[in-house]
PDB file of N, CA and C in Angstrom:
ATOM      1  N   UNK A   1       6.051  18.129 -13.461  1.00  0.00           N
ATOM      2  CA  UNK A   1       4.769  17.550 -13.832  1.00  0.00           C
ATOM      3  C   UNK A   1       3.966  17.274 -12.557  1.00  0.00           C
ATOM      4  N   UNK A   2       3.001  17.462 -12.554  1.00  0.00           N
ATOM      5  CA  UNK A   2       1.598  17.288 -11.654  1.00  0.00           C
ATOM      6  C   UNK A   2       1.449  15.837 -11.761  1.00  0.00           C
ATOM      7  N   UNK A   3       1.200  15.108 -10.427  1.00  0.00           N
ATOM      8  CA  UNK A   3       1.155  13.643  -9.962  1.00  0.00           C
ATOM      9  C   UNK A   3      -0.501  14.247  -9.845  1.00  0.00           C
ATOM     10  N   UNK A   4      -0.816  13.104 -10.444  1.00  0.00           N
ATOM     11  CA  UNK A   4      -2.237  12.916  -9.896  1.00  0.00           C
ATOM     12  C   UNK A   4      -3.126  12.181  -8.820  1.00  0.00           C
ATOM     13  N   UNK A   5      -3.888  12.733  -8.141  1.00  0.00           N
ATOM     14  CA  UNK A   5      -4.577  11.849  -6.771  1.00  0.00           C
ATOM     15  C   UNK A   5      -4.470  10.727  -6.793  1.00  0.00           C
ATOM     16  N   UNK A   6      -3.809   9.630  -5.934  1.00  0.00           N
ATOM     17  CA  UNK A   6      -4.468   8.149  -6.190  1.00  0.00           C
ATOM     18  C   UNK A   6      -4.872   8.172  -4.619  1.00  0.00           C
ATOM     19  N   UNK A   7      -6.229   7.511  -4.702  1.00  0.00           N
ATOM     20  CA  UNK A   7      -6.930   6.859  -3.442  1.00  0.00           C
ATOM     21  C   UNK A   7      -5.734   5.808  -3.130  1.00  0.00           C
ATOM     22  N   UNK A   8      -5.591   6.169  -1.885  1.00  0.00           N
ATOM     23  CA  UNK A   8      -5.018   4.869  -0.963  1.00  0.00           C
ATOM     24  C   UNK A   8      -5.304   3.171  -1.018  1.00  0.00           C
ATOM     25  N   UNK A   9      -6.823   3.740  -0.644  1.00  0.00           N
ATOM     26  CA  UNK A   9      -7.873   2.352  -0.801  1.00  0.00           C
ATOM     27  C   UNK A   9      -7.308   1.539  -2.075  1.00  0.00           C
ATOM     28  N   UNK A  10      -7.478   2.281  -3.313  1.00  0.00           N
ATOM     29  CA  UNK A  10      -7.633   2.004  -4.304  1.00  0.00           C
ATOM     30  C   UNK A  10      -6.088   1.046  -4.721  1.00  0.00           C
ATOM     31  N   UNK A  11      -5.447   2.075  -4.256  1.00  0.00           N
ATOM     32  CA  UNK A  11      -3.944   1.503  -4.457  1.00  0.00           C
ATOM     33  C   UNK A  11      -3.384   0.119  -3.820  1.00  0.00           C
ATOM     34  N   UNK A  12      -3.573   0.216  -2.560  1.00  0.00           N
ATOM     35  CA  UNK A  12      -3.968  -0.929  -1.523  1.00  0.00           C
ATOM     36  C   UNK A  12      -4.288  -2.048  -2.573  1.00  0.00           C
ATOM     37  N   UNK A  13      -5.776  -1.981  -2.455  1.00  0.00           N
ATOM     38  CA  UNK A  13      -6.371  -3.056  -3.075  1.00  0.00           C
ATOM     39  C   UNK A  13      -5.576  -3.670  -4.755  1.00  0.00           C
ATOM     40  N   UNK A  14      -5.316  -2.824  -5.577  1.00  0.00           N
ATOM     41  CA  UNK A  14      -4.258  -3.113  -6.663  1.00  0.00           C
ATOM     42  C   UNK A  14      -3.090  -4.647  -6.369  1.00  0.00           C
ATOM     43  N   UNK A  15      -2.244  -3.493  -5.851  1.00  0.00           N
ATOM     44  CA  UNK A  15      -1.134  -4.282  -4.729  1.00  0.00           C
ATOM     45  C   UNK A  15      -1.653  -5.774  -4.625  1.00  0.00           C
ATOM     46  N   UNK A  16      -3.017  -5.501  -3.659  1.00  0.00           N
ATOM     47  CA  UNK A  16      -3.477  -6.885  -3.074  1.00  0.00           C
ATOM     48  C   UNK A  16      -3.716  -7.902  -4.483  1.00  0.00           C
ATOM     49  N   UNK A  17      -4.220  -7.479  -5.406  1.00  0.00           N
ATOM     50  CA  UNK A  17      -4.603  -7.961  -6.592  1.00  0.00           C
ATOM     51  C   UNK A  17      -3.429  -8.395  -7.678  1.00  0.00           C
ATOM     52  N   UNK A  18      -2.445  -7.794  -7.172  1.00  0.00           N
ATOM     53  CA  UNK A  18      -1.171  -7.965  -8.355  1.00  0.00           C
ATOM     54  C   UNK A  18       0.039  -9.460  -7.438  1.00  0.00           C
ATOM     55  N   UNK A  19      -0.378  -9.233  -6.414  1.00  0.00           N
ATOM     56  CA  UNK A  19       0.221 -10.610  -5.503  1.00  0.00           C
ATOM     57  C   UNK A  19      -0.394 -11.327  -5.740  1.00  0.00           C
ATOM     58  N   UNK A  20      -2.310 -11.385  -5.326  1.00  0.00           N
ATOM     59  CA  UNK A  20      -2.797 -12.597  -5.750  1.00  0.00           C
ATOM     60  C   UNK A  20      -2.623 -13.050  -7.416  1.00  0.00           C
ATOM     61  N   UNK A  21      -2.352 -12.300  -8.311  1.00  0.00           N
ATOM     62  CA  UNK A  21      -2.140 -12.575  -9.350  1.00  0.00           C
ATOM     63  C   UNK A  21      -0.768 -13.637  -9.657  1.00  0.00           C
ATOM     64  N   UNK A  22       0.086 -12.927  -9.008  1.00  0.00           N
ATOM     65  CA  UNK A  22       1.546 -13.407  -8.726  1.00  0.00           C
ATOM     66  C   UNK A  22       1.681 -15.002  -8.430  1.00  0.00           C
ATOM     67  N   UNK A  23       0.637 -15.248  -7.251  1.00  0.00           N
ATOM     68  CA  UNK A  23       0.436 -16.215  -6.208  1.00  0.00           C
ATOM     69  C   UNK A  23      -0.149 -17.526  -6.944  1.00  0.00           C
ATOM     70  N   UNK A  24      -0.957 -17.119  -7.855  1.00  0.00           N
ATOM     71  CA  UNK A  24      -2.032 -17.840  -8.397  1.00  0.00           C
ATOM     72  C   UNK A  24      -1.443 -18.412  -9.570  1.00  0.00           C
ATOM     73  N   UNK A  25      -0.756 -17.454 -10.213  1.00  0.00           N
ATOM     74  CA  UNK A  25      -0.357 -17.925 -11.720  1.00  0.00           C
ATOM     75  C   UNK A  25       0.275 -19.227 -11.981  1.00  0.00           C
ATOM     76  N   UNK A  26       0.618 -19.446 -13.053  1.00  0.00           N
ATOM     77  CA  UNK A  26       1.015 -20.774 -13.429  1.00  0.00           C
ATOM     78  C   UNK A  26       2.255 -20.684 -13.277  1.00  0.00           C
ATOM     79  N   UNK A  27       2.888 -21.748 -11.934  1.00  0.00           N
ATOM     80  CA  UNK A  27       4.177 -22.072 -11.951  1.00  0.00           C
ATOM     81  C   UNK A  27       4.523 -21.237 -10.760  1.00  0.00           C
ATOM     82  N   UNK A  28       5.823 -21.618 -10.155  1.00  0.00           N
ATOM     83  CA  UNK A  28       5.950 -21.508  -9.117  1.00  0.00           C
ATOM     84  C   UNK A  28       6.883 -20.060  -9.341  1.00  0.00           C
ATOM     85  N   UNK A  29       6.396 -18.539  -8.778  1.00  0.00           N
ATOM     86  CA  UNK A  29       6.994 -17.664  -9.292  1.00  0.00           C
ATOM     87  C   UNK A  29       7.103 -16.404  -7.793  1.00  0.00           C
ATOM     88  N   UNK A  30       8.785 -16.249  -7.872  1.00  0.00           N
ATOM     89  CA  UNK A  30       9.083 -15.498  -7.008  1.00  0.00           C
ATOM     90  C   UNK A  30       8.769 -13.997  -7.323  1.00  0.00           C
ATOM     91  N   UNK A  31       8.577 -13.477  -5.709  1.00  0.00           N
ATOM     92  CA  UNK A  31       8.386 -11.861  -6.104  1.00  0.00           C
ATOM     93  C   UNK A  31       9.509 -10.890  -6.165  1.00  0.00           C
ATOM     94  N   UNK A  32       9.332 -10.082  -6.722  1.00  0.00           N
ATOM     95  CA  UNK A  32      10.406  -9.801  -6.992  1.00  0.00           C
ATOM     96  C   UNK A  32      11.042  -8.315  -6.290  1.00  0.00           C
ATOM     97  N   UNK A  33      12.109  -8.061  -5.350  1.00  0.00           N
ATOM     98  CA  UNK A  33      12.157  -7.274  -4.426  1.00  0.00           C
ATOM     99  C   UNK A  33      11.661  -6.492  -4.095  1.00  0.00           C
ATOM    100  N   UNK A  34      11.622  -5.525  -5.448  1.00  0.00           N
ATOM    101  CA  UNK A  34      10.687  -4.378  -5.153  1.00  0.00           C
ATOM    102  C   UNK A  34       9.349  -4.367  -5.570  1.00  0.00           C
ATOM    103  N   UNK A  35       8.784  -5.356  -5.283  1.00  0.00           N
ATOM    104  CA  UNK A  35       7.264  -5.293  -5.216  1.00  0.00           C
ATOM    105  C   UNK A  35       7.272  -6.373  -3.713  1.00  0.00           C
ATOM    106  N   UNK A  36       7.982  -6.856  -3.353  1.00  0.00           N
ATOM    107  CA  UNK A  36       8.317  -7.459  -2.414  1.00  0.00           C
ATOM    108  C   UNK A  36       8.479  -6.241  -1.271  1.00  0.00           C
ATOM    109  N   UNK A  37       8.835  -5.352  -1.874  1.00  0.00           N
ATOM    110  CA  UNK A  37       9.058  -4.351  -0.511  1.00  0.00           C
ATOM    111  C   UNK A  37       7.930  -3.145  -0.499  1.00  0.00           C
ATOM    112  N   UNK A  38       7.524  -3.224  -1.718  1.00  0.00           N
ATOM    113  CA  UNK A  38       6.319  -2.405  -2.012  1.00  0.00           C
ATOM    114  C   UNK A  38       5.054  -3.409  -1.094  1.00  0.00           C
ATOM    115  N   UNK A  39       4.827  -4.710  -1.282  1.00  0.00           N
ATOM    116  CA  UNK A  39       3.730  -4.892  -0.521  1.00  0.00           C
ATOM    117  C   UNK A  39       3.845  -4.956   0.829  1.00  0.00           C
ATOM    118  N   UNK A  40       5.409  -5.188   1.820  1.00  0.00           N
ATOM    119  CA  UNK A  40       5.280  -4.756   2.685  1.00  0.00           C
ATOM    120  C   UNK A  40       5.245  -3.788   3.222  1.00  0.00           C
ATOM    121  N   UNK A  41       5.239  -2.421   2.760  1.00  0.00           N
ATOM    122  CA  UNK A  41       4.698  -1.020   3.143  1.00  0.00           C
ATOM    123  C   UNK A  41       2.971  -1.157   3.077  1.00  0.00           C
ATOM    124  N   UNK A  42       2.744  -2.083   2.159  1.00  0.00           N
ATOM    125  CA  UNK A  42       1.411  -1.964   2.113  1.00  0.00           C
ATOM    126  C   UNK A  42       0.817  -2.754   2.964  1.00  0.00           C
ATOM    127  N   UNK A  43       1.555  -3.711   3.666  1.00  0.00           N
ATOM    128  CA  UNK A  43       0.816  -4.650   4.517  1.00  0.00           C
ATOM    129  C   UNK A  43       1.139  -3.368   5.600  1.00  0.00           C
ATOM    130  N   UNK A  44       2.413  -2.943   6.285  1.00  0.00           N
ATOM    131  CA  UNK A  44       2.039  -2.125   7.101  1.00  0.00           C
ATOM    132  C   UNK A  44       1.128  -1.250   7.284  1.00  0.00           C
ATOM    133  N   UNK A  45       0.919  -0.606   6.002  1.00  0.00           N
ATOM    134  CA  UNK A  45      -0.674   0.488   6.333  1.00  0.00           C
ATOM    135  C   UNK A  45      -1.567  -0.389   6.128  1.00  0.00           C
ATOM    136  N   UNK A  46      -1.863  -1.195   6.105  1.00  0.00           N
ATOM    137  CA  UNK A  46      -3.136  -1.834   6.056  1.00  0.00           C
ATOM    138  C   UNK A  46      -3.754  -2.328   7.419  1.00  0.00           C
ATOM    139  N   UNK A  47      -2.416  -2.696   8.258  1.00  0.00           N
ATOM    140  CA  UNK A  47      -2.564  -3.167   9.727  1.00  0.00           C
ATOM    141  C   UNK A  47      -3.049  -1.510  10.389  1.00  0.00           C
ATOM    142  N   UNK A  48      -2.144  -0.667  10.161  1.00  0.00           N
ATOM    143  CA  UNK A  48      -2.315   0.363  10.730  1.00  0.00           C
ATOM    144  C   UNK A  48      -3.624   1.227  10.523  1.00  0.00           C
ATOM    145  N   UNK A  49      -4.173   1.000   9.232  1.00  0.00           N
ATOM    146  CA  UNK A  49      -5.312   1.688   9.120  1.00  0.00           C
ATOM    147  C   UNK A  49      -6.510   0.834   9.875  1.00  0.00           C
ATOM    148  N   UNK A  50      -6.423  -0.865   9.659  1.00  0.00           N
ATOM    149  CA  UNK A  50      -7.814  -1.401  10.617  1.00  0.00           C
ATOM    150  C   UNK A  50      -7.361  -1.261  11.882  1.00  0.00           C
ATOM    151  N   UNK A  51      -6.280  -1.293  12.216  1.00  0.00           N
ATOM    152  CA  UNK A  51      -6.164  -0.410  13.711  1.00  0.00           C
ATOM    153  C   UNK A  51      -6.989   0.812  14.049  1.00  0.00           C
ATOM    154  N   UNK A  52      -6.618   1.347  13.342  1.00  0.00           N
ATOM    155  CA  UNK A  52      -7.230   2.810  13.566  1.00  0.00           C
ATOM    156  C   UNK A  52      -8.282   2.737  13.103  1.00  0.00           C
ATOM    157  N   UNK A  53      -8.869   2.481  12.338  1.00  0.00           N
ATOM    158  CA  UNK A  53     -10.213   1.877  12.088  1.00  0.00           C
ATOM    159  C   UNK A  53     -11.208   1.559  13.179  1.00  0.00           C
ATOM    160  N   UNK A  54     -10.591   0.101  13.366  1.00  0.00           N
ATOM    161  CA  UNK A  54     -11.275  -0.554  14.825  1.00  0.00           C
ATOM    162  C   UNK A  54     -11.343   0.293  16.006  1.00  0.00           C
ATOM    163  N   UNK A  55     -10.506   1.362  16.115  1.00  0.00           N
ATOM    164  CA  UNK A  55     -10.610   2.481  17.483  1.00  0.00           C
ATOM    165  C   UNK A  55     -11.583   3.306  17.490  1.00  0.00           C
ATOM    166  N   UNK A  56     -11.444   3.869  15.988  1.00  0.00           N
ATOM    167  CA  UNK A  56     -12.465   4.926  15.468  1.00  0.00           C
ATOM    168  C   UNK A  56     -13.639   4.288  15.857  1.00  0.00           C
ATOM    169  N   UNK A  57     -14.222   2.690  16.127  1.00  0.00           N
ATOM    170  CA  UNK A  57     -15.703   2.527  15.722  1.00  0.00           C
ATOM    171  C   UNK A  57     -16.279   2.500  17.607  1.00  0.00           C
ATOM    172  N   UNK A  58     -14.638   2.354  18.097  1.00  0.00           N
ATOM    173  CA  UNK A  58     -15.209   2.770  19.674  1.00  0.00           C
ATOM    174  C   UNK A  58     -14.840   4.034  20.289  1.00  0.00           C
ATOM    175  N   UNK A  59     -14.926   4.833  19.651  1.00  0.00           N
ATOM    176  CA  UNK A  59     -14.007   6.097  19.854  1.00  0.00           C
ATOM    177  C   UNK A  59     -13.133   6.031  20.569  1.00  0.00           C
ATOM    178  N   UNK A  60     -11.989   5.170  20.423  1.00  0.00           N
ATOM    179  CA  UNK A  60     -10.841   5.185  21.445  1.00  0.00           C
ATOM    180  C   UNK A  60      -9.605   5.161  20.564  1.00  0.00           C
ATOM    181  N   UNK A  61      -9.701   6.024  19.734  1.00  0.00           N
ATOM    182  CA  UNK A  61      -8.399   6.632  18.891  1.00  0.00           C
ATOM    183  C   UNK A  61      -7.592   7.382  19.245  1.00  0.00           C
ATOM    184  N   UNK A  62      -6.179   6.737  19.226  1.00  0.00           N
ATOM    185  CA  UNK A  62      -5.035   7.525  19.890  1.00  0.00           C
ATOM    186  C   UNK A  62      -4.608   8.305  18.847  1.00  0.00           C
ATOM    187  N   UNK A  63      -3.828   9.688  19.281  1.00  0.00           N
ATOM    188  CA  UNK A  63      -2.946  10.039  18.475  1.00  0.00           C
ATOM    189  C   UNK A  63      -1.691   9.025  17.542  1.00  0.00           C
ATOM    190  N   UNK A  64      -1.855   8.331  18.867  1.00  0.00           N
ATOM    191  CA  UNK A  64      -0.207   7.228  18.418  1.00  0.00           C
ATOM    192  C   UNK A  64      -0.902   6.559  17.067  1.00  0.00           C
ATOM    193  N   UNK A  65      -2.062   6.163  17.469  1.00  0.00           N
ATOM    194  CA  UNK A  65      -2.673   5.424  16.342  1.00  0.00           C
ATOM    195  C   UNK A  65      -2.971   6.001  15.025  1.00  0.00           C
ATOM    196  N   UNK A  66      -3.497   7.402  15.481  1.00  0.00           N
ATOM    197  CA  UNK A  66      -3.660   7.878  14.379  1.00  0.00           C
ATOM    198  C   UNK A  66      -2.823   8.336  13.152  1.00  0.00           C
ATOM    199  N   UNK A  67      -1.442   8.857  13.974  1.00  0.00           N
ATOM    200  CA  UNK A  67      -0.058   9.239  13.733  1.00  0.00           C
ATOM    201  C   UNK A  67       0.266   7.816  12.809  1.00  0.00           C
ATOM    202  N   UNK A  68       0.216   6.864  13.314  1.00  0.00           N
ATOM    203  CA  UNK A  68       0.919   5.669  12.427  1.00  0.00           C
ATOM    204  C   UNK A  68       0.244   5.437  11.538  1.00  0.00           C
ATOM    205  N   UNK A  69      -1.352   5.422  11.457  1.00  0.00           N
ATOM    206  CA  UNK A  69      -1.971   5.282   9.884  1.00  0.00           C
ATOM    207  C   UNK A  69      -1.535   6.246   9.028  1.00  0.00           C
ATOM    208  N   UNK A  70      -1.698   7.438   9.440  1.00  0.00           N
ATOM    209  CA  UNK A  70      -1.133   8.232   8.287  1.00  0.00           C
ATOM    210  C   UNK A  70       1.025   8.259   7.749  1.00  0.00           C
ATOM    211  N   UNK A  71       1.307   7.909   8.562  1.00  0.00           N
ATOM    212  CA  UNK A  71       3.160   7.968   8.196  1.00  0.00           C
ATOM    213  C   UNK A  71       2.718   6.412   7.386  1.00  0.00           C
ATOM    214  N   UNK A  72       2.433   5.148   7.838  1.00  0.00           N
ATOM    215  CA  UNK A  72       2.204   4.426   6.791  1.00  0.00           C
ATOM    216  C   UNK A  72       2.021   4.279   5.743  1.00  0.00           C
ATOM    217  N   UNK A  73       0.704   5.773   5.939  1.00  0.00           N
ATOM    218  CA  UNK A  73      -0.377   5.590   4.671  1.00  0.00           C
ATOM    219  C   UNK A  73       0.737   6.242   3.299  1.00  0.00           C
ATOM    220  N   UNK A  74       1.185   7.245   3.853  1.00  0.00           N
ATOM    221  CA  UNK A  74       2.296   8.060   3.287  1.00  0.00           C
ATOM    222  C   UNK A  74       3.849   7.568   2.790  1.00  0.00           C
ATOM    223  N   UNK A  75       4.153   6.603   3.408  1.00  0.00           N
ATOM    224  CA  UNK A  75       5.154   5.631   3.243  1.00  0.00           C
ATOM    225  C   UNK A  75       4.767   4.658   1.958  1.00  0.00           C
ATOM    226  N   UNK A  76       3.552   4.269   2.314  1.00  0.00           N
ATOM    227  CA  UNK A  76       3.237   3.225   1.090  1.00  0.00           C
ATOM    228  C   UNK A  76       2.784   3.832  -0.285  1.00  0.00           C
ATOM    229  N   UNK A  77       2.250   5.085  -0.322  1.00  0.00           N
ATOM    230  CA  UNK A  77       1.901   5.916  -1.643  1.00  0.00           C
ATOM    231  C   UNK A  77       3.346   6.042  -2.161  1.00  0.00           C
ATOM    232  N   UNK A  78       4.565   6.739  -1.614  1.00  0.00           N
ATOM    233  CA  UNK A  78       5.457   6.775  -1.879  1.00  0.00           C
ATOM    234  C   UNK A  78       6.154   5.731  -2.943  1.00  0.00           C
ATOM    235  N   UNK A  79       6.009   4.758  -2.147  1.00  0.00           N
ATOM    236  CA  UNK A  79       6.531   3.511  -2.769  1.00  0.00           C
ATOM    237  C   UNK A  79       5.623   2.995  -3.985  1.00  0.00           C
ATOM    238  N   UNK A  80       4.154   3.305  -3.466  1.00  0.00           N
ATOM    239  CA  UNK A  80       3.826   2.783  -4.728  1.00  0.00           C
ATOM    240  C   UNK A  80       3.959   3.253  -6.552  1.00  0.00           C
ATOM    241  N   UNK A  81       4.008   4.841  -5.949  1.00  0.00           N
ATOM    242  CA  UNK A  81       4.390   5.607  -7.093  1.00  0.00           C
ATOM    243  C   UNK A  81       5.899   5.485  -7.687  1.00  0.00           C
ATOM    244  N   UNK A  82       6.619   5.268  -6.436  1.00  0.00           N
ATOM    245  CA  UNK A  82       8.026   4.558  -6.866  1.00  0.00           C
ATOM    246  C   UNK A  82       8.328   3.597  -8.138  1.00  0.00           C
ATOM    247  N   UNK A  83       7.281   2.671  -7.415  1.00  0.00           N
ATOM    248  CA  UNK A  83       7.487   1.106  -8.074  1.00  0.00           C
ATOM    249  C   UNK A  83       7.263   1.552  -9.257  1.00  0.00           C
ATOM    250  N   UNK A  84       5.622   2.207  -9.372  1.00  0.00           N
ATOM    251  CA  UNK A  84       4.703   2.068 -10.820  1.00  0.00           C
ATOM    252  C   UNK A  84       5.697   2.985 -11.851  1.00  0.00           C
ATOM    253  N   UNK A  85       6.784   4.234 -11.202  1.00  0.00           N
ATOM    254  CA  UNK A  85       7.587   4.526 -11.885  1.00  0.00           C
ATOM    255  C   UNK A  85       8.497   3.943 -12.754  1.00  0.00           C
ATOM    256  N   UNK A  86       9.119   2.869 -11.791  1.00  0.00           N
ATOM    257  CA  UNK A  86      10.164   2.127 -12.120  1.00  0.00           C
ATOM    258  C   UNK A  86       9.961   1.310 -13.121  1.00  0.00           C
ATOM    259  N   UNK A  87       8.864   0.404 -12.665  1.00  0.00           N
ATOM    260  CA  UNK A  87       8.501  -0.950 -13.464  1.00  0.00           C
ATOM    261  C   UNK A  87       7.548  -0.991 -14.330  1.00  0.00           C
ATOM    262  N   UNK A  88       6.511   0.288 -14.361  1.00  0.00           N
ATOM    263  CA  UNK A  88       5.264   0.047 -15.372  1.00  0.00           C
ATOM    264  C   UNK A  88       5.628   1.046 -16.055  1.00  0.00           C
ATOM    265  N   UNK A  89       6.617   2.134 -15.518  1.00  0.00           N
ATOM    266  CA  UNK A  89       6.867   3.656 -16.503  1.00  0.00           C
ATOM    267  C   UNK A  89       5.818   4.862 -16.759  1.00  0.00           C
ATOM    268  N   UNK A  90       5.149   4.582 -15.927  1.00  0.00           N
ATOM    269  CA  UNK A  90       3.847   5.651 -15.641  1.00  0.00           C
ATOM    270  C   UNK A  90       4.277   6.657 -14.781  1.00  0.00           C
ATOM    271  N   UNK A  91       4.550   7.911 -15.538  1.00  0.00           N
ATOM    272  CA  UNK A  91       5.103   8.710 -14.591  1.00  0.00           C
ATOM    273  C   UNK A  91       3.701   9.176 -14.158  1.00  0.00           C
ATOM    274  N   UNK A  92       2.210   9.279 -14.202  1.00  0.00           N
ATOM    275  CA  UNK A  92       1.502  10.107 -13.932  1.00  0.00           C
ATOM    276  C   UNK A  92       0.538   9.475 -12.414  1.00  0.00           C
ATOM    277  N   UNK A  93       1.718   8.770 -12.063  1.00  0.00           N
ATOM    278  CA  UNK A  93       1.343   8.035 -10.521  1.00  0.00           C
ATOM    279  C   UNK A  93       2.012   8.333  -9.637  1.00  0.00           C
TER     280      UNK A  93
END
């Protein structure tokens, strides 16, 4: 079966939205590993992309830099399609 495109951005921001959800809710509620390990892939590309970001706006973008946004960026899609496999049962992520 054919996985369909997900924007990074898009996914990112989800993530960010399903913790604050987590965070916020009523009662004091732990996360649970694997979204626990899913948002830290996502905190890593997130550092790595305003890294590379912030270089890009002075043109002083390294390979190194650039190299790590994308293995991040790629690390965290992974996982996220992982998770949404596992736990929401959406294979079309």
């Amino acid at each position: 079966m054919e996985q369909r495109r997900i924007d990074a951005d898009a996914a990112l921001q989800e993530v960010l939205n399903a913790w604050g959800v987590i965070r916020t809710g009523p009662g004091p509620q732990s996360l649970n590993p694997d979204f626990s390990a899913l948002f830290d892939k996502m905190q890593a590309y997130r550092t790595a992309k305003s890294l590379a970001n912030n270089r890009r706006e002075h043109n002083k973008l390294t390979e190194q830099a650039a190299a790590q946004e994308q293995t991040t960026k790629q690390e965290f899609m992974a996982a996220y399609r992982a998770f949404y496999a596992k736990h929401v049962n959406r294979t079309d992520r």
